[in-house]
N, C-alpha and C. Protein backbone atom coordinates (compact mmCIF):
# COMPACT_ATOMS: atom_id res chain seq x y z
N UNK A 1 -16.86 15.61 -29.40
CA UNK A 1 -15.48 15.28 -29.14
C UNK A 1 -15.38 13.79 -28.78
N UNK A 2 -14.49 12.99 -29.50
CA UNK A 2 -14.10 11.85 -29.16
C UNK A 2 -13.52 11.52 -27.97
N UNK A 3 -13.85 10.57 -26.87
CA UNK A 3 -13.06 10.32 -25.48
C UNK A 3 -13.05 8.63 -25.78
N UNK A 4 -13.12 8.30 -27.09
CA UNK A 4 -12.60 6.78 -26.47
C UNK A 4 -11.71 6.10 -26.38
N UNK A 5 -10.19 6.98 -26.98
CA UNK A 5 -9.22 6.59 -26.28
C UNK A 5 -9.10 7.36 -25.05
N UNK A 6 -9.11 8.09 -24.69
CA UNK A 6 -9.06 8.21 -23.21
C UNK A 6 -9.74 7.65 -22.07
N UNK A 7 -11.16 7.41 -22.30
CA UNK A 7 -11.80 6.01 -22.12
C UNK A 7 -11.34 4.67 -21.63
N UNK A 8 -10.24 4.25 -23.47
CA UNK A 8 -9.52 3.19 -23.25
C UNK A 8 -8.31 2.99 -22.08
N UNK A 9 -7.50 4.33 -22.00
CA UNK A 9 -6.75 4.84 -21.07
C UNK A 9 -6.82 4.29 -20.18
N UNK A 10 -8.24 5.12 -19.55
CA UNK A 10 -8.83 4.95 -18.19
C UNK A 10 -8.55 3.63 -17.73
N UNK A 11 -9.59 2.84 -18.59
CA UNK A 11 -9.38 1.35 -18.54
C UNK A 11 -8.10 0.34 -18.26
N UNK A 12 -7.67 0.95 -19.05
CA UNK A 12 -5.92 -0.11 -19.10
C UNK A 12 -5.55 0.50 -17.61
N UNK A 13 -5.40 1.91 -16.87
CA UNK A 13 -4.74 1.89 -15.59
C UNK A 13 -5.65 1.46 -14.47
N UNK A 14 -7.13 1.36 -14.81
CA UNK A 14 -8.03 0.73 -13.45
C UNK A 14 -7.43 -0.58 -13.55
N UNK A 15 -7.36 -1.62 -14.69
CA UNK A 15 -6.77 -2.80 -14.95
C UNK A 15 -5.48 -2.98 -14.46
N UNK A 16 -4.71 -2.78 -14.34
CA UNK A 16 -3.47 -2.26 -14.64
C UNK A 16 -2.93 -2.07 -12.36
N UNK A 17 -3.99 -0.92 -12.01
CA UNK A 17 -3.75 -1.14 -10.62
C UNK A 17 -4.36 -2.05 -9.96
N UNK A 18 -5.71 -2.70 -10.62
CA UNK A 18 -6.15 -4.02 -9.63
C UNK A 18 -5.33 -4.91 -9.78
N UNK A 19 -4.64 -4.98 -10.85
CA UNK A 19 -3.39 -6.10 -10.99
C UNK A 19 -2.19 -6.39 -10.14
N UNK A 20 -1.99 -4.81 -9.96
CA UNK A 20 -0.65 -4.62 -9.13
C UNK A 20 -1.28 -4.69 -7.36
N UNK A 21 -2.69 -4.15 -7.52
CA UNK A 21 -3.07 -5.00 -5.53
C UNK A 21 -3.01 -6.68 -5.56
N UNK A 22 -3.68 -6.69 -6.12
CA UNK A 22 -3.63 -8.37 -5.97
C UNK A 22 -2.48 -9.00 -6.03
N UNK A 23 -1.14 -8.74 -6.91
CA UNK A 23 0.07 -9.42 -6.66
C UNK A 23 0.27 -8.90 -5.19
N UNK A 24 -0.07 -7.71 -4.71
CA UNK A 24 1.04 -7.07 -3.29
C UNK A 24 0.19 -7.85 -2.51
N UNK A 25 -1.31 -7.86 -2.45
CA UNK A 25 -1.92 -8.61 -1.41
C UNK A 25 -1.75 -10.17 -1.36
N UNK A 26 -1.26 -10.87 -2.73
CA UNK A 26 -0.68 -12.33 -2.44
C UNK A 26 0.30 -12.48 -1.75
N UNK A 27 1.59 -11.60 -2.32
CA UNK A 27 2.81 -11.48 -1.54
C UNK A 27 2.95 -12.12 0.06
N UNK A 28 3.24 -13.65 0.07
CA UNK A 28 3.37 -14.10 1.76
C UNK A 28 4.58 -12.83 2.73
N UNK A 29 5.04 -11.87 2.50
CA UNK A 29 5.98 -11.16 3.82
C UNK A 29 5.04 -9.57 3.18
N UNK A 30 5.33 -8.92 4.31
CA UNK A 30 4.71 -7.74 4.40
C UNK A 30 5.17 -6.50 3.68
N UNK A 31 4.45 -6.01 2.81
CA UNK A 31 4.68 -5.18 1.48
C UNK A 31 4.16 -3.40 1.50
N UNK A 32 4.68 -2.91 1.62
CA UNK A 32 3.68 -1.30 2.01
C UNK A 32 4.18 -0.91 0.81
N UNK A 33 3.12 0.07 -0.05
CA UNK A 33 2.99 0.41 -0.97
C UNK A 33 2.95 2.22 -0.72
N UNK A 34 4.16 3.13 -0.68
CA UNK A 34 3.52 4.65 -0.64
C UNK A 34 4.52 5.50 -1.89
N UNK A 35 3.29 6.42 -1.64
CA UNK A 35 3.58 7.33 -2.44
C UNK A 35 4.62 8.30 -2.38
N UNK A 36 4.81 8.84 -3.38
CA UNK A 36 6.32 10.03 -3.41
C UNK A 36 6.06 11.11 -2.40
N UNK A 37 4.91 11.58 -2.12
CA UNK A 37 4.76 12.51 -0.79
C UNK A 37 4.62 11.36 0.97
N UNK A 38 4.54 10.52 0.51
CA UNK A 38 4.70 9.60 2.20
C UNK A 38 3.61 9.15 2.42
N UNK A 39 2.71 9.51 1.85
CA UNK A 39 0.72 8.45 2.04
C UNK A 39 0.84 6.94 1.72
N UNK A 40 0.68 6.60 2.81
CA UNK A 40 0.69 4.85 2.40
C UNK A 40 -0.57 4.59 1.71
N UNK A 41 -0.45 3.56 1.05
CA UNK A 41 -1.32 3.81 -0.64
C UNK A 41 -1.72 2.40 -0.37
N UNK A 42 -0.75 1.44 0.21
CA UNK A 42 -1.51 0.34 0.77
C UNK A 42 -0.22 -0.69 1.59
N UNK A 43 -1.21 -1.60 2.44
CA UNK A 43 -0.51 -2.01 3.11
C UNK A 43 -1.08 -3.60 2.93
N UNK A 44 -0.10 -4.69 3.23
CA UNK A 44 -0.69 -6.11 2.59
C UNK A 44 -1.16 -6.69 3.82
N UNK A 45 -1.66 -7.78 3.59
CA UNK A 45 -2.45 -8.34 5.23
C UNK A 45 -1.23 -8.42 5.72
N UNK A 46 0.01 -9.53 5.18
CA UNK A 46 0.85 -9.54 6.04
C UNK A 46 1.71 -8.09 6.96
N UNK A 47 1.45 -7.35 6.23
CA UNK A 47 2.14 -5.84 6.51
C UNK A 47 1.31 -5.28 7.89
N UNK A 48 0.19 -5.51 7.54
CA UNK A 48 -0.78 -4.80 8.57
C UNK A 48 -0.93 -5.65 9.91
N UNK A 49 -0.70 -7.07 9.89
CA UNK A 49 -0.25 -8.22 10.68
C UNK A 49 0.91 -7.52 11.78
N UNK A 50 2.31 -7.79 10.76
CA UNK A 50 3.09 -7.41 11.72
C UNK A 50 2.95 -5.84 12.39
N UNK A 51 2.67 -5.14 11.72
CA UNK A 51 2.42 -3.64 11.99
C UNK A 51 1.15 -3.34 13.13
N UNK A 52 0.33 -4.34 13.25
CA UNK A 52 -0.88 -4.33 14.39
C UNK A 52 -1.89 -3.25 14.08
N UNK A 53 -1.86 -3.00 12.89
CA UNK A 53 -3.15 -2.27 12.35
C UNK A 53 -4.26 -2.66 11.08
N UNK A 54 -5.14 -1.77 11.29
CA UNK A 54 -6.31 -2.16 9.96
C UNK A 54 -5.76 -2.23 9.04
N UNK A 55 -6.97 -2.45 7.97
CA UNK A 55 -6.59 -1.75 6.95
C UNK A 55 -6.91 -0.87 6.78
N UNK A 56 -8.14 0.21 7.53
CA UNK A 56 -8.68 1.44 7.98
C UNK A 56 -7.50 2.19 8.24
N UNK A 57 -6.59 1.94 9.16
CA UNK A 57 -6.00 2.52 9.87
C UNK A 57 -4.10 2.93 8.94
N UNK A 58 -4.39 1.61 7.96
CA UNK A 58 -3.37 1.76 7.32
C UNK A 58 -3.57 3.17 6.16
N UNK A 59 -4.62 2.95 5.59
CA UNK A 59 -4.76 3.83 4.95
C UNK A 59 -5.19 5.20 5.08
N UNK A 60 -5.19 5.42 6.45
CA UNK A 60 -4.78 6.94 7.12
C UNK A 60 -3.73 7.35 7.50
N UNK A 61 -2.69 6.41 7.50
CA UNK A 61 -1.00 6.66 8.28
C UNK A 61 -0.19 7.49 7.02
N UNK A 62 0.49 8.14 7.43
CA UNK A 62 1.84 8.70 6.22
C UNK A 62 2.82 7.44 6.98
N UNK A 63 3.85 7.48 6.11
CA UNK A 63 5.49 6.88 6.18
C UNK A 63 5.85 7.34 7.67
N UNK A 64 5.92 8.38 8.13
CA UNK A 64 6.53 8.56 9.36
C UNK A 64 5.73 8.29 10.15
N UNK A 65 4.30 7.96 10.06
CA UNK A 65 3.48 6.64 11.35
C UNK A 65 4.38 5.92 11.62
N UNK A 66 4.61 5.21 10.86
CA UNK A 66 5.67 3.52 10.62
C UNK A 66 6.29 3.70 11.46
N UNK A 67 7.66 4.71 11.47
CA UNK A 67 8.45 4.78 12.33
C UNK A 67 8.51 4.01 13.64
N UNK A 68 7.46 4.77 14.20
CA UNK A 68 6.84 4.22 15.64
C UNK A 68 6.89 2.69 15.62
N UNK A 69 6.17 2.61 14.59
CA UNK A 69 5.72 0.79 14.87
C UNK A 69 7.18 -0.20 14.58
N UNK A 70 7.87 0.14 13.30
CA UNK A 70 9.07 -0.49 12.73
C UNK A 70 10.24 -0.56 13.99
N UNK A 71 10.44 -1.93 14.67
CA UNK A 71 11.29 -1.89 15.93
C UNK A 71 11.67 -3.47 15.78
N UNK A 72 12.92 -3.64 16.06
CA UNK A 72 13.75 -4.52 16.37
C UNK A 72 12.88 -5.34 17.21
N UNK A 73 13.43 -6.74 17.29
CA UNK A 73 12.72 -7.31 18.55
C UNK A 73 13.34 -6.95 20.13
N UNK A 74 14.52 -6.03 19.98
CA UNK A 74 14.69 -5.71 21.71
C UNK A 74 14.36 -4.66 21.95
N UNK A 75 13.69 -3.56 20.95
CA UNK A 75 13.03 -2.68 20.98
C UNK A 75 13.86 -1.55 20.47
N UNK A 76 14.67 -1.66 19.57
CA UNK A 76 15.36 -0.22 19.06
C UNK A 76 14.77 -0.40 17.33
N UNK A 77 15.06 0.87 17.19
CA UNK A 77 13.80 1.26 15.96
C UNK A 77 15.06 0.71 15.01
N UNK A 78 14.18 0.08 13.61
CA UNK A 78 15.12 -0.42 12.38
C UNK A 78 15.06 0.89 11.90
């Protein structure tokens, strides 16, 4: 059985998502990247900056972590 277009597939979306980290991780303001069920999929230095976490830590949080952290500067949640 032939797999080398699917192969090729493969290829074009590994390509395809290192492309799309590297623009979010250039991005100078803070960029979170999640998924349709709420798994943050990634978070940019600047993101993890203001947010006061890893990147370990980012990529264990769902969307409703955030919550907590996402706060005004007099302390009421955005």
């Amino acid at each position: 059985r032939d797999i080398t277009d699917r192969k090729r597939a493969e290829s074009a979306l590994r390509a395809s998502e290192e492309l799309t980290r590297r623009i979010i991780e250039s991005v100078p303001d803070g960029v979170v990247r999640v998924s349709a069920g709420g798994a943050i999929e990634m978070a940019n230095p600047e993101a993890r900056r203001v947010l006061g976490i890893t990147y370990d830590e980012a990529q264990r949080m769902h969307v409703a972590d955030y919550e907590r952290l996402v706060i005004h500067e007099d302390g009421s949640p955005c």
